[in-house]
Protein backbone atom coordinates (compact mmCIF):
# COMPACT_ATOMS: atom_id res chain seq x y z
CA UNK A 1 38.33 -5.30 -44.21
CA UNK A 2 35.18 -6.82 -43.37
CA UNK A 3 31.75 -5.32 -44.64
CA UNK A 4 28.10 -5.53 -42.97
CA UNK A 5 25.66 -4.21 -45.66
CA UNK A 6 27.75 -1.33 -47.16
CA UNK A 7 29.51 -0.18 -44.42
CA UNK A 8 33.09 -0.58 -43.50
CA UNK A 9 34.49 -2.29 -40.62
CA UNK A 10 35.69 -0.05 -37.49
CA UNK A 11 37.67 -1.25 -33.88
CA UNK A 12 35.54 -1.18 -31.01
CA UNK A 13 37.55 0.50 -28.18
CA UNK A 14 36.17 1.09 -24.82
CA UNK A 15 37.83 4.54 -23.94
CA UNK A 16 37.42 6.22 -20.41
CA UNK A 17 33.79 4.24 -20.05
CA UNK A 18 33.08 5.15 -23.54
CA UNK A 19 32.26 3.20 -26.85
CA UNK A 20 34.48 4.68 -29.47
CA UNK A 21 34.86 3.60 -32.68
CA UNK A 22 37.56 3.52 -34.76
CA UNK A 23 37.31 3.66 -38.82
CA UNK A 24 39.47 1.12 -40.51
CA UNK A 25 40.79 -2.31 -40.27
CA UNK A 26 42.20 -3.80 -37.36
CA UNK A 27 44.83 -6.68 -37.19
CA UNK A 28 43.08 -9.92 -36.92
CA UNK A 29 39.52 -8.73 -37.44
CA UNK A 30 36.90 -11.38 -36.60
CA UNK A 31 33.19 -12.46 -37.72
CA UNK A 32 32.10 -10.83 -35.02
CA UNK A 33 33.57 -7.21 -35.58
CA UNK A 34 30.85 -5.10 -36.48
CA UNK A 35 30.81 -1.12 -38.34
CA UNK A 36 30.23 1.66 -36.11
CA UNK A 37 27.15 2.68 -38.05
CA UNK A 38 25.27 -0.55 -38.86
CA UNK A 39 22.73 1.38 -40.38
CA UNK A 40 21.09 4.67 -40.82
CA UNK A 41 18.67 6.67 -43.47
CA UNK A 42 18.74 6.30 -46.96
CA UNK A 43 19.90 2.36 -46.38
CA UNK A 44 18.22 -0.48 -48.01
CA UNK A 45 18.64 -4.12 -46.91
CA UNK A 46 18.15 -7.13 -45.22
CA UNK A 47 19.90 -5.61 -42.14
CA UNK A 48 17.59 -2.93 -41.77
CA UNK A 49 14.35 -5.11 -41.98
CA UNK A 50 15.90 -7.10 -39.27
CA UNK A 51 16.25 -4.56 -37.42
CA UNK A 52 12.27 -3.00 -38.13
CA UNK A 53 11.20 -6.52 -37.17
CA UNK A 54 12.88 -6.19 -33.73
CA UNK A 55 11.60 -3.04 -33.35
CA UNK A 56 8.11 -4.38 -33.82
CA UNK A 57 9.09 -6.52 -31.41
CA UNK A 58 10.03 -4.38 -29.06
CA UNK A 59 6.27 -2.55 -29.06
CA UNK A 60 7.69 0.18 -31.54
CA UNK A 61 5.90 0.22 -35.03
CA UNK A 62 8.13 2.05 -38.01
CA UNK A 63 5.72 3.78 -40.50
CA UNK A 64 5.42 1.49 -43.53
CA UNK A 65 6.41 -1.89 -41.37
CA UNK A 66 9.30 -3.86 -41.86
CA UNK A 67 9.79 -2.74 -45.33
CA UNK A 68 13.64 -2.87 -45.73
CA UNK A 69 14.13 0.97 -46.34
CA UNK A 70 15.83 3.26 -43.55
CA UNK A 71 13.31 5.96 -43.84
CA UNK A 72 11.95 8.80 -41.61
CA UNK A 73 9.63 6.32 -40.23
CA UNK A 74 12.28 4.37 -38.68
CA UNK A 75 15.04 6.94 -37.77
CA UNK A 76 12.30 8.13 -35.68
CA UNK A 77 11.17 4.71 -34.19
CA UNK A 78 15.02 3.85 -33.50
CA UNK A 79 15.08 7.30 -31.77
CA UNK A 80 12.30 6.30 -29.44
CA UNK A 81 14.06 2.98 -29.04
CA UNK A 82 16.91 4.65 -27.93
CA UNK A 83 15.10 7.24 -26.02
CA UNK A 84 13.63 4.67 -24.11
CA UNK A 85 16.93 2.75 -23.19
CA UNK A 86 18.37 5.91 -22.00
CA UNK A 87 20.78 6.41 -24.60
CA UNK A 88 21.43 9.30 -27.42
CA UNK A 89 18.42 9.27 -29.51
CA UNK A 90 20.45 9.92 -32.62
CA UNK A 91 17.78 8.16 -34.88
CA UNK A 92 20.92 5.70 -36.27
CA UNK A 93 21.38 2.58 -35.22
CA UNK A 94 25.30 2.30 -33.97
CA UNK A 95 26.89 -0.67 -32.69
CA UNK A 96 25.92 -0.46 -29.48
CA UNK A 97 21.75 -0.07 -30.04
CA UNK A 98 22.06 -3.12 -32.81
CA UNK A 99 23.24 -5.14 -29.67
CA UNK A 100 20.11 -4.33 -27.60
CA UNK A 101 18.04 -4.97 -30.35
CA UNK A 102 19.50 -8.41 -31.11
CA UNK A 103 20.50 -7.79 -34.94
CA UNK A 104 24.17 -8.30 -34.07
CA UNK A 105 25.87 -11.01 -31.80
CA UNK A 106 26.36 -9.33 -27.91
CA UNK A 107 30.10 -9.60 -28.01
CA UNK A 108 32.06 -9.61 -24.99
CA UNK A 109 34.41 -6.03 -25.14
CA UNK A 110 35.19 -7.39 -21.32
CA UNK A 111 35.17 -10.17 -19.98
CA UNK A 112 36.35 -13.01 -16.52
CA UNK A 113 40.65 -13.04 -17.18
CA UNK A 114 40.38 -8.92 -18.64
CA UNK A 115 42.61 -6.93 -16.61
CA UNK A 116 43.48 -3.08 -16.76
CA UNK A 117 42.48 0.65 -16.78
CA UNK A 118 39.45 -0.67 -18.83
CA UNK A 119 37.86 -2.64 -16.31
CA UNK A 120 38.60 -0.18 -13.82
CA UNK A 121 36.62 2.39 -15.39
CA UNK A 122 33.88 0.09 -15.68
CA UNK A 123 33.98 -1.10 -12.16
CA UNK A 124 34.34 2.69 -11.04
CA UNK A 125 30.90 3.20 -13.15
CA UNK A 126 29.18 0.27 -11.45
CA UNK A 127 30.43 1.33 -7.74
CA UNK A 128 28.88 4.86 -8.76
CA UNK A 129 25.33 3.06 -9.42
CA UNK A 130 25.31 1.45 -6.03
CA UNK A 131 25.93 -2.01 -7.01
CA UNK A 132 29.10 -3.87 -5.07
CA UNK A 133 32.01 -4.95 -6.43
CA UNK A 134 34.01 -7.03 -3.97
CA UNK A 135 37.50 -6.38 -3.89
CA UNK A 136 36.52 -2.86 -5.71
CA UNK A 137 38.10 -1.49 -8.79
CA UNK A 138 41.30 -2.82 -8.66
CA UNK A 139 41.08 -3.64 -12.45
CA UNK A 140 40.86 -7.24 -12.47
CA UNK A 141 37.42 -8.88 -13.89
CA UNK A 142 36.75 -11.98 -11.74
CA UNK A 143 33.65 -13.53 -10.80
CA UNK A 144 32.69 -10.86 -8.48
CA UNK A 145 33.05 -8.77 -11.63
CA UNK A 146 31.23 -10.70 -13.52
CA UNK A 147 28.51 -11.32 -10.75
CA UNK A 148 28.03 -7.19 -10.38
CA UNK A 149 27.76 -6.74 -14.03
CA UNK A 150 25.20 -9.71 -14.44
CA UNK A 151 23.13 -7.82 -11.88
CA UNK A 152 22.79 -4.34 -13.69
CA UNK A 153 22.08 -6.40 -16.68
CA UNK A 154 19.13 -7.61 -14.76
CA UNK A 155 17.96 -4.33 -14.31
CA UNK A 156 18.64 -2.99 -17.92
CA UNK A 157 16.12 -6.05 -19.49
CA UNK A 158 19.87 -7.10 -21.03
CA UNK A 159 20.64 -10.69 -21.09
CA UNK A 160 22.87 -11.02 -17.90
CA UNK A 161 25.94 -12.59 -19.32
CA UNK A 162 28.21 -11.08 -16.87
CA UNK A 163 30.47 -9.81 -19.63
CA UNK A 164 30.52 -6.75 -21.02
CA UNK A 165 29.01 -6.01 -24.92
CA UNK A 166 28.50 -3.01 -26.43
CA UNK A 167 25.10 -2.89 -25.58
CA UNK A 168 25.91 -2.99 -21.29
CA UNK A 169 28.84 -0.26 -21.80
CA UNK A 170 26.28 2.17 -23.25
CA UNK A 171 23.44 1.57 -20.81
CA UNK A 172 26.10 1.97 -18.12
CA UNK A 173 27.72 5.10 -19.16
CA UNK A 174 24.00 6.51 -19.88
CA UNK A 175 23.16 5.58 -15.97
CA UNK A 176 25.93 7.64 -14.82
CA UNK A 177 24.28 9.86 -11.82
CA UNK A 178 24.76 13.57 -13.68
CA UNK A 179 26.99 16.04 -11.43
CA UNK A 180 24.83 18.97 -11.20
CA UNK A 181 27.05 22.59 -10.70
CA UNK A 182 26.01 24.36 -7.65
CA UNK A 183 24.66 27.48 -9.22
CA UNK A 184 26.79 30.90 -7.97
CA UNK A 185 23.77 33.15 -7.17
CA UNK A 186 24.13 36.68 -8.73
CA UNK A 187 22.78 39.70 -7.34
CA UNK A 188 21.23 42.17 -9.63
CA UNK A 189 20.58 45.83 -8.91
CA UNK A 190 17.08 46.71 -9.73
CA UNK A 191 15.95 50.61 -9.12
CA UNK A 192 12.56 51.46 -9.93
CA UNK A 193 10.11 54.37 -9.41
CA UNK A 194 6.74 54.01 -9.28
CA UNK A 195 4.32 56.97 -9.51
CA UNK A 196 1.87 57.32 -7.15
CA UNK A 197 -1.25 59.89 -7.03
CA UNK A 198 -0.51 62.37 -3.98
CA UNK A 199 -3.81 61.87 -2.68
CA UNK A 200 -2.95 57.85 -2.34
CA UNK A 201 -0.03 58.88 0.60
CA UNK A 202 -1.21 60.64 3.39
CA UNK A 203 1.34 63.05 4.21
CA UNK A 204 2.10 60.57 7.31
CA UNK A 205 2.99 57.87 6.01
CA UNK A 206 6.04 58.73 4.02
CA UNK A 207 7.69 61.41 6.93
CA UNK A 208 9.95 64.03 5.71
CA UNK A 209 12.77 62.74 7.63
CA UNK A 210 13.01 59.62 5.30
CA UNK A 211 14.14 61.40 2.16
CA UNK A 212 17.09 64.10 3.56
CA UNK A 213 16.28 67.84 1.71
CA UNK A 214 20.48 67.92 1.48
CA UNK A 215 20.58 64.73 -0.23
CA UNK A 216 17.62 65.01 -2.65
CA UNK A 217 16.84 68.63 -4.05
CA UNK A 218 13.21 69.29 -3.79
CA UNK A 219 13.12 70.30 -7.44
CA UNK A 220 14.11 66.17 -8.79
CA UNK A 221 11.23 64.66 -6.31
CA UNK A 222 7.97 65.42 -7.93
CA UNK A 223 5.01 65.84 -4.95
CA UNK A 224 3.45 63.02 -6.48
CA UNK A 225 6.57 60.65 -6.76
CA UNK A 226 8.11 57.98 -4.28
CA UNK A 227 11.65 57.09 -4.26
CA UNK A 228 11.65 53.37 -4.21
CA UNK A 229 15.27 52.08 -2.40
CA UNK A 230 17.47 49.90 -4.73
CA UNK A 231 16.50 46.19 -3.99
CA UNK A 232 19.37 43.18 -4.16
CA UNK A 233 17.53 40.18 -5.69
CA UNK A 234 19.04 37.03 -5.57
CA UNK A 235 18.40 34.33 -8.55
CA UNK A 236 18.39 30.62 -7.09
CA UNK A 237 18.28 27.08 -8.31
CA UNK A 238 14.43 26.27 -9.61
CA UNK A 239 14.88 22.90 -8.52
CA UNK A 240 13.28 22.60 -4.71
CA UNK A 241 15.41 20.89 -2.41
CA UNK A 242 15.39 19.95 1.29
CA UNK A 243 18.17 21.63 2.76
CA UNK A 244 17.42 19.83 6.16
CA UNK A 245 17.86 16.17 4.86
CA UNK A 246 21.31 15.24 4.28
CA UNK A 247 22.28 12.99 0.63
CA UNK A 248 22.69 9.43 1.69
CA UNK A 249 24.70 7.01 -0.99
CA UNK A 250 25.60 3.43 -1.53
CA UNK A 251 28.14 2.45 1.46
CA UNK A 252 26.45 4.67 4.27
CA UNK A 253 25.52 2.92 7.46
CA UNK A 254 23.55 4.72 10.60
CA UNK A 255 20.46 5.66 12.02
CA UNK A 256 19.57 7.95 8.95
CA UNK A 257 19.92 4.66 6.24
CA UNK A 258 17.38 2.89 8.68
CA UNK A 259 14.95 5.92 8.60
CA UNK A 260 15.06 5.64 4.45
CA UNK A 261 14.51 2.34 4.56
CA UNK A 262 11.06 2.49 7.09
CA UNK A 263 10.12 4.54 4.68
CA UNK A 264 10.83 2.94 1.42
CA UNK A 265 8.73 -0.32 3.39
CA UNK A 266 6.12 2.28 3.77
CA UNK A 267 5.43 2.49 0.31
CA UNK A 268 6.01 -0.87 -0.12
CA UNK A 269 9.43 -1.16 -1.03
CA UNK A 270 11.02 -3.44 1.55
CA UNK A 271 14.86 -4.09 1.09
CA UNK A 272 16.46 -7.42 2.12
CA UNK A 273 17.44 -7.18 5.66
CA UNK A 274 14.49 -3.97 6.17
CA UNK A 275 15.58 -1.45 8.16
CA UNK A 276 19.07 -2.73 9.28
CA UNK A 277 20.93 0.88 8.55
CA UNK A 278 23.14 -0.50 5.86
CA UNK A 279 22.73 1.19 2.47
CA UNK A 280 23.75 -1.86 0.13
CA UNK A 281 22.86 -2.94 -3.23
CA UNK A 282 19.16 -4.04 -2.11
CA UNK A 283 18.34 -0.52 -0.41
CA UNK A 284 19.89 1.12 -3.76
CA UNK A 285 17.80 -0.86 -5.75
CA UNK A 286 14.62 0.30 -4.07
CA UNK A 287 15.34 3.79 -4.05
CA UNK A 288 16.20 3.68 -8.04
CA UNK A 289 12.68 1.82 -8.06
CA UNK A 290 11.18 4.65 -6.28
CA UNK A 291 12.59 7.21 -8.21
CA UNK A 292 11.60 5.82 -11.32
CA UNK A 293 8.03 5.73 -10.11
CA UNK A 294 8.43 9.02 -8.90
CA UNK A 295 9.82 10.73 -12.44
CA UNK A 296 13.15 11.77 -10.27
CA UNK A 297 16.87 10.75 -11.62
CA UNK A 298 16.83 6.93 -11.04
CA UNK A 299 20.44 7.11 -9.76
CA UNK A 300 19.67 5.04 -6.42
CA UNK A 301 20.96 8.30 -4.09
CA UNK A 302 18.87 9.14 -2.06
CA UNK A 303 19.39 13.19 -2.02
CA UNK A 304 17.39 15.59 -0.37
CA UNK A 305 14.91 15.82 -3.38
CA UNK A 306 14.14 11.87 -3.30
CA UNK A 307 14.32 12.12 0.49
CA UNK A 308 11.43 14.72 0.75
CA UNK A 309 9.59 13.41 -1.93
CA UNK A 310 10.02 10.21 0.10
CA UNK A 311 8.43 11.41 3.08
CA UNK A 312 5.80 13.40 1.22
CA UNK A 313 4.37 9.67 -0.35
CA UNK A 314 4.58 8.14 2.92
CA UNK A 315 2.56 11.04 4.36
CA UNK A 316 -0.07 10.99 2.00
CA UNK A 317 -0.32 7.45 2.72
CA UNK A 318 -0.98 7.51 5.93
CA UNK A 319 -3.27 10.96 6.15
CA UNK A 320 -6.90 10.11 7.19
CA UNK A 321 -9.13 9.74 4.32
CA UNK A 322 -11.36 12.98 4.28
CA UNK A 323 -13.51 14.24 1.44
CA UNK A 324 -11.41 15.96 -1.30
CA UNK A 325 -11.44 19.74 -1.17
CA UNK A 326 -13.06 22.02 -3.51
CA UNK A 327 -10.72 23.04 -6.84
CA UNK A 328 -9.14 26.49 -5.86
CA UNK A 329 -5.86 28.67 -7.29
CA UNK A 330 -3.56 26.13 -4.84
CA UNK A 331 -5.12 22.85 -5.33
CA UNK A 332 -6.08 22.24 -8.74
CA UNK A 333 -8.98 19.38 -9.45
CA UNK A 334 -7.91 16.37 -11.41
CA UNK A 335 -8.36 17.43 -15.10
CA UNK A 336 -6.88 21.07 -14.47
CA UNK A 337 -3.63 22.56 -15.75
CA UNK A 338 -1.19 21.79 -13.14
CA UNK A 339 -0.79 18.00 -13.67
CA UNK A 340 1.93 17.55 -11.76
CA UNK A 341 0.02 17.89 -8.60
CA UNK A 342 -2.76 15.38 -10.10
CA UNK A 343 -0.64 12.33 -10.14
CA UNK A 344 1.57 11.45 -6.96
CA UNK A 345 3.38 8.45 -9.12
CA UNK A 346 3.56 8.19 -12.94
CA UNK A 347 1.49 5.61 -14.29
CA UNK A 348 4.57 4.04 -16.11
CA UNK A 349 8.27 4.72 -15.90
CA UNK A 350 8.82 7.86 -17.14
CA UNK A 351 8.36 7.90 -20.92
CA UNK A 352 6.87 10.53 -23.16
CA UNK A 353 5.58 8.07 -25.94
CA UNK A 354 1.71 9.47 -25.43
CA UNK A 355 -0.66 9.46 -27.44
CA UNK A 356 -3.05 12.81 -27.82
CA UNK A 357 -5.92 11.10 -28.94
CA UNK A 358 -8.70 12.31 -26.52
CA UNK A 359 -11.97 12.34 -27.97
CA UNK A 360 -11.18 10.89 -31.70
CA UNK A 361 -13.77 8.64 -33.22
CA UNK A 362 -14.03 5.16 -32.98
CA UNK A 363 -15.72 1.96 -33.96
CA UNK A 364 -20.25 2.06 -33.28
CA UNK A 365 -20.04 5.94 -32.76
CA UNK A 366 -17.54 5.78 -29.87
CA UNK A 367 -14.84 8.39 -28.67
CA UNK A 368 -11.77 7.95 -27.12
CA UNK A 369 -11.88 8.54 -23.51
CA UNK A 370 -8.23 8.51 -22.62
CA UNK A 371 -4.41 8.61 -24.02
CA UNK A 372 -2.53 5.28 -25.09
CA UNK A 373 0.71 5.31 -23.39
CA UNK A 374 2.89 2.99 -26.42
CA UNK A 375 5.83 1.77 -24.01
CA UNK A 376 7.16 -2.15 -24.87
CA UNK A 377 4.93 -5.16 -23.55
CA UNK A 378 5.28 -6.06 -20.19
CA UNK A 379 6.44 -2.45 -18.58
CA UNK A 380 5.06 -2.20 -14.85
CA UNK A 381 2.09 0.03 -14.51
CA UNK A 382 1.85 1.67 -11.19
CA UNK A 383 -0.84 3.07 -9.10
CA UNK A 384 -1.00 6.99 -8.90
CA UNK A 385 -2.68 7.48 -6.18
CA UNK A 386 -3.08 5.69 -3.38
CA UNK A 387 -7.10 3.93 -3.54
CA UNK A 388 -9.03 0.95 -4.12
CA UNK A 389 -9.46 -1.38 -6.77
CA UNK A 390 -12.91 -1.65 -7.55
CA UNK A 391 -13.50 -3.41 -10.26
CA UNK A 392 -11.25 -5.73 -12.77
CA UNK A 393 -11.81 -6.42 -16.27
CA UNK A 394 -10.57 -10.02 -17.90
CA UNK A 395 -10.30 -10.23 -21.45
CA UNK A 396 -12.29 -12.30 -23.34
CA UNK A 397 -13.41 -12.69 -27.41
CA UNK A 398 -14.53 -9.22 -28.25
CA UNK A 399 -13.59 -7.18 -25.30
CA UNK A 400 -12.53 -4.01 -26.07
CA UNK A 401 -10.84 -2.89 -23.09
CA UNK A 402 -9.06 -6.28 -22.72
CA UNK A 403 -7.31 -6.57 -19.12
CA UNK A 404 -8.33 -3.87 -16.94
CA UNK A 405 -7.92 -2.33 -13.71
CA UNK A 406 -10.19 0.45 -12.01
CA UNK A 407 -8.15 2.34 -8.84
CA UNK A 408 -10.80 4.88 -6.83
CA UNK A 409 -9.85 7.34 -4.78
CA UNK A 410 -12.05 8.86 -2.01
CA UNK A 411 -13.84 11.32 -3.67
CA UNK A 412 -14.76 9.27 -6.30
CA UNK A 413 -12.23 9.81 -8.86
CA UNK A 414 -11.21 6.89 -11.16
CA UNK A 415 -8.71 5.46 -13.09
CA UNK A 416 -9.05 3.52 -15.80
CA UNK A 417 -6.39 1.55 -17.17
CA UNK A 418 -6.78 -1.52 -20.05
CA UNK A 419 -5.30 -3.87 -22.15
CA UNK A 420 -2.95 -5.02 -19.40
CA UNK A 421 -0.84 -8.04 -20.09
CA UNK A 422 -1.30 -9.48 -16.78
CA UNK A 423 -2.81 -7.84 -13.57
CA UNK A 424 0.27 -8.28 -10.70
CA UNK A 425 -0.47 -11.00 -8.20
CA UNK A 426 -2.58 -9.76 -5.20
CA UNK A 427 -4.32 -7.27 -6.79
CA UNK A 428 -7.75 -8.09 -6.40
CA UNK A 429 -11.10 -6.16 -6.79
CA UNK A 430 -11.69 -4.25 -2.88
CA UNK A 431 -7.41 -4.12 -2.62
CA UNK A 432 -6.78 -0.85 -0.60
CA UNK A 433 -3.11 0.35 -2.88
CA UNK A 434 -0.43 2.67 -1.89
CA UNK A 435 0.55 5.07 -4.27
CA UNK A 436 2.78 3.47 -6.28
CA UNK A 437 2.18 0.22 -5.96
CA UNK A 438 2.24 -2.19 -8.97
CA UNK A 439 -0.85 -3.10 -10.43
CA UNK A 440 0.16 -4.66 -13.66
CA UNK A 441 2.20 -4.89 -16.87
CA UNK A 442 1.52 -3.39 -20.29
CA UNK A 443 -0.04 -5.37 -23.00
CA UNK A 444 -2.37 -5.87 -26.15
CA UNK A 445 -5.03 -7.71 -24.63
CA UNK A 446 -8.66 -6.60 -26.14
CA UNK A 447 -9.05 -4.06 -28.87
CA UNK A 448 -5.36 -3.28 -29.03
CA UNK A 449 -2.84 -2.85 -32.03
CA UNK A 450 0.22 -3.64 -30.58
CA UNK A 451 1.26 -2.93 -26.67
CA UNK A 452 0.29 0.42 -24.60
CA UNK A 453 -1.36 1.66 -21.47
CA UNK A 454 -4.75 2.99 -22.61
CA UNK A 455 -5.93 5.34 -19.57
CA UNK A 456 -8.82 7.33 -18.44
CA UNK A 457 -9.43 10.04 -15.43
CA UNK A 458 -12.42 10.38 -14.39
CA UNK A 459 -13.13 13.53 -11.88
CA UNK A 460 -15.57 12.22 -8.76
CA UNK A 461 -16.76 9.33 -11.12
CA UNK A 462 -18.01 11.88 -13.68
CA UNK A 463 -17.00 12.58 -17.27
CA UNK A 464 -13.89 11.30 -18.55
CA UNK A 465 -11.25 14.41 -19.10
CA UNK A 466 -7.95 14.42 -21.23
CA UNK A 467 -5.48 13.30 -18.86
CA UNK A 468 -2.72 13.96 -21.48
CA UNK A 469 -1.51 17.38 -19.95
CA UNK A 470 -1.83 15.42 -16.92
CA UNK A 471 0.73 13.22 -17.25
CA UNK A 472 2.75 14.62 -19.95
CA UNK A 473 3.38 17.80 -17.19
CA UNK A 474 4.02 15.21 -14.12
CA UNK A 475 6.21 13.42 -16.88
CA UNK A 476 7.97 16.75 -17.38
CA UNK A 477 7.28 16.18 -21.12
């Protein structure tokens, strides 16, 4: 039996679209079989400082570096790691996370010649996701395969092979669209009485042939007492839907797959051929995008939710501009407690790696006027609200901000957001943006350690105020 570190060697069996692992040695075991745990707390090796440097790498910092020792500080940096792929954040790194990271060799589980109930579960999986597998799953992996695999490794940041590692299965199980129960609503009986003073009922109101003398006797109904009649309340789903839009899903064709895609151009996201009523891989991909931007499921369906929210954006986007209204009960200012309506888009693809650091000291008497976002160099940074760019920092020797990009809204309101990487092509100071349009990619440019969004919200060009309930409510942190 082979060994990595101190850890036995297991089988890697792909089971029903799941990584298993099996303990034990397998008949002709190879260089390239790896342990089902590669490593977890309490190690101490080489292995796990290769696998702290690739977490540095990868914008995540363990506490205490790349020391060599599995410690708190990087079970919970893997977990973020993980977190952030989409998969279990169990904190240990298995097989399939130490193949996204890089410390083992990506090796193919299936690959062009495979044939079986193995790659049809994995082509079933990839049909579910939108993306089109000629000659569908009839459990042969040929270049068509191969070609539909290479693409979701595209949009996992995976190195598109077009084979299968351990690393692709678990992103694809983990992008599985969830089946969501329809919830059976229950009635519940509620009978209540509430007291009233007599003099608060005018004898007219209530009129003695409501309440029959033969069916109540006089002496159980106090004067001052009104029978309130046993109310049926029905519980429902909290999530809001649209019951009026239909669901439409990879493969639908029609005048309603044309309508999604004028909108999706609306905001910006034009699939090849535009509107042309065909809902194939391109039109998929830009509702995942949208969805992502949006904090919804990414599952590339476009269900009533995505659908209304879809319509909502494009609405917004093409209101007239009028002066923003004052704060009240229903429509909270920027700053206030109900985030969620604040930010139309998430600044970044939905992550909950913020930093509360609002108003902590810093260098020449400064304070922190906003929330570092730590998400991996190079993550898109989106507009919020739809505005215009009005000013754009470049970085230079000293700069503190680095890369930044200022997006005003009517009334005055600002966002901040520095140390970008790069600012995306065509945005330029005076741009009018859509909401959720790209405006960058996350980096360390300026006073930075190590890549993150740093942002600010500034209320009609005022004070800055936290915007970490902000976006950790719209995040649904």
């Amino acid at each position: 039996m082979l060994t990595l570190g101190r850890r036995p060697v297991g089988a890697i069996l792909l089971v029903g679209g799941l990584l298993l692992f099996a303990g034990g040695s397998t008949p002709s075991a190879t260089a390239d079989t790896v342990p089902a745990v590669v490593a977890q707390r309490g190690d101490h090796s080489r292995t796990v400082t290769a696998i702290q440097r690739a977490l540095i790498a990868a914008g995540i910092t363990p506490a205490g570096g790349a020391d060599g020792w599995y410690g708190p500080g990087t079970t919970a940096a893997v977990a973020e790691y993980q977190r952030r792929r989409g998969l279990p954040s169990t904190g240990v790194v298995d097989r399939a996370t130490a193949t996204l990271l890089g410390v083992v060799p990506a090796t193919p589980l299936l690959a062009i010649g495979k044939r079986g109930p193995e790659v049809v579960t994995m082509q079933q999986q990839l049909l579910a996701l939108g993306i089109t597998v000629r000659g569908g799953a009839d459990g042969v992996y040929g270049r068509y395969t191969a070609a539909a695999v290479k693409y979701f490794q595209q949009t996992r940041r995976v190195r598109p092979s077009g084979a299968l590692d351990a690393g692709t299965a678990a992103l694809l199980v983990a992008a599985q669209p969830a089946v969501t129960p329809t919830p059976t609503p229950t009635t519940i009986q509620i009978q209540t009485t509430t007291t009233v003073p007599a003099s608060t009922v005018p004898a007219s109101t209530v009129p003695a042939s409501t309440v029959p003398a033969s069916t109540v006797p006089a002496s159980t109904v106090p004067a001052s007492t009104v029978p309130v009649t046993t109310v049926p309340v029905t519980t429902v789903p909290s999530t809001p839907t649209a019951p009026d839009l239909a669901q439409l899903a990879p493969g639908a064709r029609g005048s309603e797959v044309a309508s999604l895609q004028r909108l999706l151009i609306a905001v910006g996201l034009t699939p090849r051929g535009g509107a042309d009523g065909i809902y194939g891989v391109s039109t998929t991909a830009m509702v995942r995008t949208f969805q992502t931007r949006t904090g919804l499921a990414a599952t590339g369906i476009a269900d009533p939710l995505t659908r209304s929210s879809l319509a909502a954006a494009v609405q917004a986007l093409t209101a007239p501009t009028a002066p923003a209204p004052a704060a009240t009960a229903a429509s909270p200012a920027v700053g206030g407690h109900h985030g969620a309506a604040d930010l139309q888009f998430l600044p970044l693809p939905r992550t909950c790696a913020i930093r509360s650091s609002f108003g902590a000291p810093r260098s020449g008497g400064r304070r922190h006027q906003g929330i570092d976002m730590m998400v991996p160099r190079g993550t898109p940074i989106y507009a919020s609200r739809a505005g215009t760019i009005t000013k754009i920092n470049v970085d230079y020797p000293g700069s503190l901000a680095g890369n930044a990009v200022y997006l005003t809204l009517p009334d005055g309101t600002y966002f901040f957001h520095a140390h970008l990487d790069r600012v995306a092509p065509g945005i330029t100071r005076g741009s009018h943006v859509a909401a959720g349009a790209l405006l960058g990619y996350v980096g360390s440019t300026g006073n930075a350690r190590g890549p993150h969004l740093h942002l600010e919200i500034h209320p009609r060009g005022g004070t800055a105020v936290d915007p970490y309930p902000i976006v950790r409510s719209a995040s649904g942190c």
